[in-house]
Protein backbone atom coordinates (compact mmCIF):
# COMPACT_ATOMS: atom_id res chain seq x y z
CA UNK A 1 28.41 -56.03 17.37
CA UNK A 2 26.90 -53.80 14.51
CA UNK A 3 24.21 -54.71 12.11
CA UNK A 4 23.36 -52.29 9.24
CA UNK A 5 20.33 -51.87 8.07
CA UNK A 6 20.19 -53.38 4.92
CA UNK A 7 21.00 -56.70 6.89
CA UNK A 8 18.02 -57.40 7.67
CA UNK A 9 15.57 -57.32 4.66
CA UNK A 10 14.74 -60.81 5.58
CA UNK A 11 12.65 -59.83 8.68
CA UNK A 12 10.53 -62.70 10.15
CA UNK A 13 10.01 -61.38 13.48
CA UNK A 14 8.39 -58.35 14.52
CA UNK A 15 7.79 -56.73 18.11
CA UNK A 16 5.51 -53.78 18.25
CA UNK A 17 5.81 -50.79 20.81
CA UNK A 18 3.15 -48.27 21.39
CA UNK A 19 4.51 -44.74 21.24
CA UNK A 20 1.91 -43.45 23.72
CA UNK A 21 3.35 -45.63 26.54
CA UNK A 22 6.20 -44.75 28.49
CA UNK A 23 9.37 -43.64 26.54
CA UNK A 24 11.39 -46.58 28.00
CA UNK A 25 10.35 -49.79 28.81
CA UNK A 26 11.40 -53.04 29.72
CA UNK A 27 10.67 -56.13 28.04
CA UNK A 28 11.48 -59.80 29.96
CA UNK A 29 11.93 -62.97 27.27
CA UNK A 30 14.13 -65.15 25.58
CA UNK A 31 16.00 -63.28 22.65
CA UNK A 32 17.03 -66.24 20.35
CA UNK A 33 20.15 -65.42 17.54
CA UNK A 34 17.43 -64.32 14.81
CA UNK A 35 17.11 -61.39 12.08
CA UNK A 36 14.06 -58.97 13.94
CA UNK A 37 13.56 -55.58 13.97
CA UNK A 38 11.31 -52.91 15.97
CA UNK A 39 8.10 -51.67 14.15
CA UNK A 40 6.61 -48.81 16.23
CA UNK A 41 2.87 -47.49 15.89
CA UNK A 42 1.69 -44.13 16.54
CA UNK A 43 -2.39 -43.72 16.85
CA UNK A 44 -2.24 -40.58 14.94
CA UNK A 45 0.21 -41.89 12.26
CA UNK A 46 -0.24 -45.35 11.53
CA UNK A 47 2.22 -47.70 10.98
CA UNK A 48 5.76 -46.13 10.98
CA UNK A 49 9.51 -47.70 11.97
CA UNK A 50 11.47 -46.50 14.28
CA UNK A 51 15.23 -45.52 14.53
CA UNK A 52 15.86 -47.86 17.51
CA UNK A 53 18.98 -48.24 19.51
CA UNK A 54 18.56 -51.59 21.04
CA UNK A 55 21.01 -53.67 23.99
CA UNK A 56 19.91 -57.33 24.28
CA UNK A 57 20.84 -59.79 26.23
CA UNK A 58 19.26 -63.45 27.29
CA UNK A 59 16.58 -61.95 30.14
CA UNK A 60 16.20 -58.52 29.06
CA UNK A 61 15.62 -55.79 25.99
CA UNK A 62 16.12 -52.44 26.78
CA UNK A 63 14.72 -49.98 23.81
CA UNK A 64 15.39 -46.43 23.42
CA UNK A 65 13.41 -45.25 20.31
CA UNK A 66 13.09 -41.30 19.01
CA UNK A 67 9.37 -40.33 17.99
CA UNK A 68 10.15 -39.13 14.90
CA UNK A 69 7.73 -39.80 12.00
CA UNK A 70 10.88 -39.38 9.52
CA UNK A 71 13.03 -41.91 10.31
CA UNK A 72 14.03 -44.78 7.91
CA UNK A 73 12.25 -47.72 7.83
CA UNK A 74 14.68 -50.62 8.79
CA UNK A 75 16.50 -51.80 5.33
CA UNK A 76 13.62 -50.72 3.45
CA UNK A 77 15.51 -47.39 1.92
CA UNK A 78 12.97 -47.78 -1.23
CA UNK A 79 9.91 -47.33 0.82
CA UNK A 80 10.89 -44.93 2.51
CA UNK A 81 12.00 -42.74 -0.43
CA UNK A 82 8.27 -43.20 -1.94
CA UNK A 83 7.20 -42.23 1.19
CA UNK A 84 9.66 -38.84 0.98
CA UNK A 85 8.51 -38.88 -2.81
CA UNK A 86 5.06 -37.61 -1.58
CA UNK A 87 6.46 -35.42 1.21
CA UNK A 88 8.08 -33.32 -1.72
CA UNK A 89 4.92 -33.03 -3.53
CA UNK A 90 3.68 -31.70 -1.00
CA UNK A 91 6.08 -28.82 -0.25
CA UNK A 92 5.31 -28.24 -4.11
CA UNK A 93 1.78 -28.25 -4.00
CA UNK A 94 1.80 -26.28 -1.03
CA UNK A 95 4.29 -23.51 -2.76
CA UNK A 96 2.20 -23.30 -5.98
CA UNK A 97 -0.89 -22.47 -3.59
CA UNK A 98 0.76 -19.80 -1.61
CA UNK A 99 2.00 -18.82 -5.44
CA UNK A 100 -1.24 -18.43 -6.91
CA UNK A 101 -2.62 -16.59 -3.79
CA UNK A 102 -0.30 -13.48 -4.92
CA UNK A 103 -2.94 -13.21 -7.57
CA UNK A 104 -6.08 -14.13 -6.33
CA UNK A 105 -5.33 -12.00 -3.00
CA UNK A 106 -5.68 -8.82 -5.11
CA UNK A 107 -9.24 -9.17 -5.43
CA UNK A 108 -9.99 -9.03 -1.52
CA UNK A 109 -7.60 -7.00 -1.15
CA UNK A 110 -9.59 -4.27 -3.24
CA UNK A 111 -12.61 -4.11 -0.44
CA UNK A 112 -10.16 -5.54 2.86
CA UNK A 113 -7.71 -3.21 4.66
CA UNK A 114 -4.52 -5.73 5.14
CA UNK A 115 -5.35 -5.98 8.62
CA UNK A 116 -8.47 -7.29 8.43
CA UNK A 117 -8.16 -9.37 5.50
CA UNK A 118 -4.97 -11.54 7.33
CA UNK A 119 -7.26 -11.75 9.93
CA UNK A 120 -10.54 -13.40 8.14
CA UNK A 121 -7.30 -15.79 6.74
CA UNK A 122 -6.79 -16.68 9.89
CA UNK A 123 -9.74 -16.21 11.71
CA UNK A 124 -11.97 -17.94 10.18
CA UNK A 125 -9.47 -20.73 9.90
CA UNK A 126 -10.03 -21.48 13.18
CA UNK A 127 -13.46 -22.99 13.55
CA UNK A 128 -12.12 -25.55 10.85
CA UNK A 129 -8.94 -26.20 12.24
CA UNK A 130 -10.33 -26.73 15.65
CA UNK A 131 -13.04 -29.35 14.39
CA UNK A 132 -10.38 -31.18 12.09
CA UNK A 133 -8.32 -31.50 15.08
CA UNK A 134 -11.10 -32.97 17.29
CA UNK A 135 -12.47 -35.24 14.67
CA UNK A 136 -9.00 -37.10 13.95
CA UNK A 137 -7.01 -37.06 17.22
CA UNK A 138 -10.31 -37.01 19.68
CA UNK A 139 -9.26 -33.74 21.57
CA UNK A 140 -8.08 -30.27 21.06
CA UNK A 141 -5.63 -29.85 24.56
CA UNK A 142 -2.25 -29.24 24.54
CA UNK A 143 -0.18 -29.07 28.41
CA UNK A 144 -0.13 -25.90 29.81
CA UNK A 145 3.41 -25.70 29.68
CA UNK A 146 3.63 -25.83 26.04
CA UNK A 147 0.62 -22.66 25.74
CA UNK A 148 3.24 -19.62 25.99
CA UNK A 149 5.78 -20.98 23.64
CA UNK A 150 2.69 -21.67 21.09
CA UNK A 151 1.91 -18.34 21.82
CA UNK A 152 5.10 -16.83 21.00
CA UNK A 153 5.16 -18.64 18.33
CA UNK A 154 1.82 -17.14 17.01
CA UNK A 155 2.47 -13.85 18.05
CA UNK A 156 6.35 -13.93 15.65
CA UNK A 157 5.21 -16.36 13.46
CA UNK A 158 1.20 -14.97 12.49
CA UNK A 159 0.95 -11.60 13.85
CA UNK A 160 4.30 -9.72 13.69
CA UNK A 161 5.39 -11.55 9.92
CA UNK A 162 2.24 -10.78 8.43
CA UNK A 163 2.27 -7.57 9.21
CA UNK A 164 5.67 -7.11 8.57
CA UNK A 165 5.13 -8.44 4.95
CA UNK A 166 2.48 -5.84 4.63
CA UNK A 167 4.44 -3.05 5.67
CA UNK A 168 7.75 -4.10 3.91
CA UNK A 169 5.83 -3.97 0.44
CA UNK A 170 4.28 -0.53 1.00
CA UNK A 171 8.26 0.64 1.49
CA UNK A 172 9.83 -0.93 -0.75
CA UNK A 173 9.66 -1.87 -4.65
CA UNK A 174 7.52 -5.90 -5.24
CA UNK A 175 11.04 -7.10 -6.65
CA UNK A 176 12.93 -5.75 -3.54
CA UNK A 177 10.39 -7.23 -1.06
CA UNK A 178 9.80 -10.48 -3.18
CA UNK A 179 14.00 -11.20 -3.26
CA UNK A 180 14.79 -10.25 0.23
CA UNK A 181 11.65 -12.56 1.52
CA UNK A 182 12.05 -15.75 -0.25
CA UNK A 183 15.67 -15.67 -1.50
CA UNK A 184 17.48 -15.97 2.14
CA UNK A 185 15.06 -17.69 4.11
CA UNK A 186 16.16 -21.07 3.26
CA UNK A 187 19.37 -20.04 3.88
CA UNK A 188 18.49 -18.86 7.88
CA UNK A 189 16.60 -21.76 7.98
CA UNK A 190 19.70 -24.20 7.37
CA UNK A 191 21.94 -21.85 9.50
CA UNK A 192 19.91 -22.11 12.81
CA UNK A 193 18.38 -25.24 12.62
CA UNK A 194 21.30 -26.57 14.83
CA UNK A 195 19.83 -24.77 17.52
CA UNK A 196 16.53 -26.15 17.33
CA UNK A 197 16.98 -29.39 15.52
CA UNK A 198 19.04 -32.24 14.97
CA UNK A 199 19.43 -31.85 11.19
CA UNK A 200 22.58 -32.25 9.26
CA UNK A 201 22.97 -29.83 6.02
CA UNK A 202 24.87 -31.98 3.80
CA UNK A 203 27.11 -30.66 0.88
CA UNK A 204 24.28 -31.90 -1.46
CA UNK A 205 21.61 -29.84 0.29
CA UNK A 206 23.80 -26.85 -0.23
CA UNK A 207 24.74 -27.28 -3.81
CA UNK A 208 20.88 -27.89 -4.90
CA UNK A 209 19.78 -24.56 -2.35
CA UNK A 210 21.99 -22.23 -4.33
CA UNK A 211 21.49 -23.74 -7.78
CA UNK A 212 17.69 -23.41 -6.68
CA UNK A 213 18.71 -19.92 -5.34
CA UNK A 214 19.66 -18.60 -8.84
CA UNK A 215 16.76 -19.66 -10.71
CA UNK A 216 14.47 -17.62 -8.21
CA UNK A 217 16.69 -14.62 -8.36
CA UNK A 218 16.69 -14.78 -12.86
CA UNK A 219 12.40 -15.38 -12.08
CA UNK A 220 12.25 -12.52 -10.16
CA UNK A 221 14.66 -9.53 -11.24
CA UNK A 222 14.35 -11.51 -14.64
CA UNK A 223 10.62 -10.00 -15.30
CA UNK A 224 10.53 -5.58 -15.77
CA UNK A 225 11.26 -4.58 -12.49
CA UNK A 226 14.33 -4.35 -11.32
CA UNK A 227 16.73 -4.90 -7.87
CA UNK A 228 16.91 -1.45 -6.18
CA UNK A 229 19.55 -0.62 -3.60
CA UNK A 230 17.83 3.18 -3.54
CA UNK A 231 18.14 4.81 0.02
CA UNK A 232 14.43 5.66 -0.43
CA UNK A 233 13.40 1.42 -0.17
CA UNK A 234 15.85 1.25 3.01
CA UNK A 235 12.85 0.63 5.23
CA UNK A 236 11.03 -1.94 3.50
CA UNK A 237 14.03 -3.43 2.03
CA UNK A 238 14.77 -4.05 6.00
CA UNK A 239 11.62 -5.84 6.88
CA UNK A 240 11.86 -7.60 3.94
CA UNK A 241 14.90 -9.18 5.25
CA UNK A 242 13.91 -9.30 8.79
CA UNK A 243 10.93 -11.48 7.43
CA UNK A 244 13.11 -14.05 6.11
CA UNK A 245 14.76 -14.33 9.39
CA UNK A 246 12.23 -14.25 11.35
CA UNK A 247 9.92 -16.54 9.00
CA UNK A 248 13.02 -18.90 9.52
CA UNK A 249 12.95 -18.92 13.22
CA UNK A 250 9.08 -19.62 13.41
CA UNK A 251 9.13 -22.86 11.13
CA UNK A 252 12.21 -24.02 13.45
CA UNK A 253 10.79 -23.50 16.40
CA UNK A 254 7.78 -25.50 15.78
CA UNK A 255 9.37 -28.42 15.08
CA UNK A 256 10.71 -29.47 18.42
CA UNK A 257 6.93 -29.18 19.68
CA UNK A 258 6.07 -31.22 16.40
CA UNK A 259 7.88 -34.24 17.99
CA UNK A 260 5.25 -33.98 21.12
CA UNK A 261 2.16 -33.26 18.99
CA UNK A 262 0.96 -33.57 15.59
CA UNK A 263 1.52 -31.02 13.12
CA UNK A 264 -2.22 -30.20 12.81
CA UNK A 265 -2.27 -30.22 16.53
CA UNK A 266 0.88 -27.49 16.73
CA UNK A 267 -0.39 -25.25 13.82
CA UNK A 268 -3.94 -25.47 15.01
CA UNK A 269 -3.03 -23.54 18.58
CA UNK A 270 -0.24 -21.38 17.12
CA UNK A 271 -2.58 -19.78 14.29
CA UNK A 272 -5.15 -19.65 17.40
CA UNK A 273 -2.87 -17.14 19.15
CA UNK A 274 -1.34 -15.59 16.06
CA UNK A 275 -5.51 -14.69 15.29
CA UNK A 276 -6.07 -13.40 18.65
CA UNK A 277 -3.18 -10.48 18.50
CA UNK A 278 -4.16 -9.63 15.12
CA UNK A 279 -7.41 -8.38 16.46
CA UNK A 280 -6.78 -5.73 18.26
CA UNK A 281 -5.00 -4.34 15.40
CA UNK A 282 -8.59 -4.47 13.00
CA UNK A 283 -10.28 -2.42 15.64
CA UNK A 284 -10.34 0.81 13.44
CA UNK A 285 -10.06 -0.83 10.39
CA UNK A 286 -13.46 -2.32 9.86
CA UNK A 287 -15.87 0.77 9.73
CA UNK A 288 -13.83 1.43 6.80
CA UNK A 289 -14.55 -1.79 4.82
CA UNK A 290 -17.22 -0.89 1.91
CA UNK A 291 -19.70 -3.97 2.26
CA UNK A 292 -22.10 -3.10 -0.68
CA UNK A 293 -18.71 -3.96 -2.80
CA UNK A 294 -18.50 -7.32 -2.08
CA UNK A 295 -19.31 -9.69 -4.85
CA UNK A 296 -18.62 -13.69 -4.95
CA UNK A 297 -15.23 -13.27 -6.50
CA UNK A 298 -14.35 -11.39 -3.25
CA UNK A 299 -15.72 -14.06 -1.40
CA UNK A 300 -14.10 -16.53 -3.10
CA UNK A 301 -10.92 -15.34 -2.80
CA UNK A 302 -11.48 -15.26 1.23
CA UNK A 303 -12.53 -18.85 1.27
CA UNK A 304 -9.29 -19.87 -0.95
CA UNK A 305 -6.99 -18.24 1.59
CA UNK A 306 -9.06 -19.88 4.47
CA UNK A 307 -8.92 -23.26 3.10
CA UNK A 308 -6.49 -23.95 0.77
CA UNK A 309 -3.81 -21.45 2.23
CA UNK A 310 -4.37 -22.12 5.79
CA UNK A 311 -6.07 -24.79 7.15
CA UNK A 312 -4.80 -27.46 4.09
CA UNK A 313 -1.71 -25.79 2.80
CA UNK A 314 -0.01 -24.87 6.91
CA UNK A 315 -0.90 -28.12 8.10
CA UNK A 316 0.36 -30.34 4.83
CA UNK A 317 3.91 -28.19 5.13
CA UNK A 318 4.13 -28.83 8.59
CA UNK A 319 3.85 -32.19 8.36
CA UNK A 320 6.06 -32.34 4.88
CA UNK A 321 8.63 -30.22 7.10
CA UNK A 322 8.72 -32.82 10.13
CA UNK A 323 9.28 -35.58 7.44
CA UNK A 324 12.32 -34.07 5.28
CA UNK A 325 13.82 -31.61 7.82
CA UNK A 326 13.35 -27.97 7.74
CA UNK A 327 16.46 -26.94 5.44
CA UNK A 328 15.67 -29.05 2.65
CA UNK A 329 11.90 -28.27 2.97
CA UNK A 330 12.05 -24.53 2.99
CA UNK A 331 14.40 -24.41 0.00
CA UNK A 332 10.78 -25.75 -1.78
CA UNK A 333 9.79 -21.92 -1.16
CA UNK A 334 11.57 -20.80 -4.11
CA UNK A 335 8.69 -23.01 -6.10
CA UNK A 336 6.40 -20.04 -4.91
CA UNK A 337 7.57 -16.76 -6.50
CA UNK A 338 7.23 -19.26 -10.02
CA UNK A 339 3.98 -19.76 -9.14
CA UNK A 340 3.05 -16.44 -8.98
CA UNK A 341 4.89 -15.25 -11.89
CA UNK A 342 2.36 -17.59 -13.84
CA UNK A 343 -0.88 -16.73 -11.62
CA UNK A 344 -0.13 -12.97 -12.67
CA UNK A 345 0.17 -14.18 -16.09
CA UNK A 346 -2.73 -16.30 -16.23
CA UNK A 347 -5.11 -13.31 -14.07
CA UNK A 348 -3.74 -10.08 -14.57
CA UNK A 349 -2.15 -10.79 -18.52
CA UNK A 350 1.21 -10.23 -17.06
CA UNK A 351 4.38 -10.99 -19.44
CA UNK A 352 6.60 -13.75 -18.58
CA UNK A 353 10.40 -13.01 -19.85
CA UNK A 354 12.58 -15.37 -21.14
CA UNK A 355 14.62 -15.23 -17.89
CA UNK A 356 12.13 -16.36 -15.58
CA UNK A 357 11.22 -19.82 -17.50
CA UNK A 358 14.62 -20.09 -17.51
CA UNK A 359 14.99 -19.58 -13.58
CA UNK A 360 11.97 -21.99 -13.40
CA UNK A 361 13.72 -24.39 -15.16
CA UNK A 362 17.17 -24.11 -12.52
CA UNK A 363 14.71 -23.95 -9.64
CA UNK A 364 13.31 -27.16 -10.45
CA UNK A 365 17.08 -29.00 -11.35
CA UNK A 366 18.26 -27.20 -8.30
CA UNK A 367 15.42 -28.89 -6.13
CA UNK A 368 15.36 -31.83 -7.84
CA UNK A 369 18.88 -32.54 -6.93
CA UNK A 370 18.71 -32.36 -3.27
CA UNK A 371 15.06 -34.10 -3.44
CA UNK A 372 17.33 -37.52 -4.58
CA UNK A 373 19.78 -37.63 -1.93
CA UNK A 374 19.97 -40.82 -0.56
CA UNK A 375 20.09 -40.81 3.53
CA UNK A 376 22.30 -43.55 4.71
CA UNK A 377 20.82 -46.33 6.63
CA UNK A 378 21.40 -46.00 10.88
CA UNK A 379 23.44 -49.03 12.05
CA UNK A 380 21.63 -50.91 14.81
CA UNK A 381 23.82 -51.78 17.88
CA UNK A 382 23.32 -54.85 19.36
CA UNK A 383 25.37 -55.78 22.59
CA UNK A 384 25.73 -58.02 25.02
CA UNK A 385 24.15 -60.76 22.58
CA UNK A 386 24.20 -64.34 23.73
CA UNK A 387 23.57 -67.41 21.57
């Protein structure tokens, strides 16, 4: 027989599983014909239901439960769309930060060669990340079979974009690089994550992503510079591109080690190995850094792309990502070229056309929309049930 979800609201019996036992266990006892469902806890987490698949019968329970933070809460849709409420806000929050940083990342930028200054980003995360890590989950490790596919991830996702972003704006016009980095990204992201993820891409996800998708391509060709196809951006416009794909790829691949560790856990050892192959490539970049140039607004700008860039805003998308899915949550990355249209405005007394407040405004209808879909609830299958 089949129960749905929304069956059983009136819950008055509860049995709790701890997700750092075994992944299947047996349970002896006397199921009587009564409403129940299976609340799991996680010591990192909380409290958090389970998507259970469950076969009773008079002597025995069998339970099969997936250790996903994300799943819905048994008949409870409205709780767990408050709890996907704040999830969204923080793909927002996290967007306007990396926004903002276009701005503020100018400063450094003035006495830091790239290379070094992505490395002090990530760098001098580390100390932080590391003592975060220890303080809320009691230990740093990870299994040893897990360290090279961190470490790819690092080296694709920390050393080889970043650089690549670098390198794709010195060829290439800011427009060029900015539409052929955030525009298509979502778009890879929702086209692989089959191969990494279980995550359907409904026609609703779709619809909002290229609704979303117009309003940041009228923010940014909308302000003076324009799209240009010229054979002389060829280069950059490539690695632009390549970015998206390969920015893509990185958040996908973390997510199947997200369902093993915590988020802060994951991002902790990837931007660990992503730091470690940037250095090398500082070696002959430091003797060049003028040091009787730096001032506190330099600093400052250092520390905001330490802490609020890295260690808060990686770690809070991670764990938004886990919780919505990766397509819908990377389609929140066209919040962040708005974001910087306004910090550029707000720092540098850059004009803001007509067109972009108007792409603002489809970005955020376009987002809005697939923020509201309504998941429906997993059927629990009950068999071999005995009154």
């Amino acid at each position: 027989m089949h129960i749905k979800n929304g069956k059983l609201q009136a819950l008055y019996r509860a049995w709790s599983f701890d997700h750092n036992q075994s992944d299947q266990s047996f349970f002896n006892g006397k199921i009587r014909n009564i409403p129940f469902f299976i609340c799991s806890r996680s010591r990192q987490f909380g409290h958090m239901y389970g998507n259970v698949s469950v076969e009773v019968s008079t002597n025995a329970v069998f339970m099969a439960y997936t250790r996903l933070d994300n799943k819905e809460s048994l008949g409870l849709e409205g709780d767990n769309m408050a709890r996907n409420t704040f999830y969204y806000v923080g793909l927002i929050f996290v967007s306007i930060v990396w926004g903002i940083n276009f701005g503020i990342s100018r400063w450094a930028m003035e006495v830091f060669p790239a290379e070094v200054f992505v490395f002090l980003r990530f760098g001098l995360a580390l100390p932080v990340l590391f003592l975060l890590l220890k303080w809320t989950e009691g230990s740093v490790k990870v299994e040893k079979k897990d360290l090279l596919k961190l470490a790819l991830i690092g080296l694709i996702g920390i050393t080889a974009m970043e650089i690549m972003v670098m390198y794709s704006i010195k060829y290439t016009t800011l427009a060029n690089a900015s539409l052929l980095n955030v525009a298509p990204w979502p778009i890879f992201a929702a086209l692989f994550a089959p191969l990494f993820i279980r995550e359907k891409i409904t026609a609703r996800v779709v619809t909002g992503g290229l609704i979303a998708l117009v309003g940041v391509t009228m923010i940014i060709l909308g302000g003076k510079d324009g799209f240009d196809l010229g054979s002389e951006y060829m280069i950059g416009n490539y690695l632009a591109l390549s970015i998206s794909l390969i920015g893509a790829l990185f958040n996908l691949a973390t997510m199947p080690l997200m369902e093993k560790y915590s988020p802060l856990r994951v991002t902790t050892w990837f931007i660990f190995f992503g730091s470690l192959f940037l250095f090398p490539i500082t070696l002959d970049k430091w003797s060049t850094i003028q040091w009787d140039n730096l001032s506190i607004v330099t600093w400052g700008a250092v520390a905001y792309n330490v802490l609020m860039c890295t260690v808060f805003a990686i770690v809070i998308w991670n764990i938004s990502m886990k919780h919505v899915g990766a397509a819908k949550a990377n389609f929140y990355r066209y919040f962040v070229p708005a974001a910087a249209t306004v910090a550029g405005a707000f720092f540098f007394n850059e004009p803001i056309w007509a067109a972009q407040v108007v792409g603002g405004v489809v970005i955020i209808f376009g987002l809005v929309w697939i923020a509201t879909e309504r998941k429906a609830p997993p059927a629990i299958k009950l068999s071999n049930f005995n009154r």
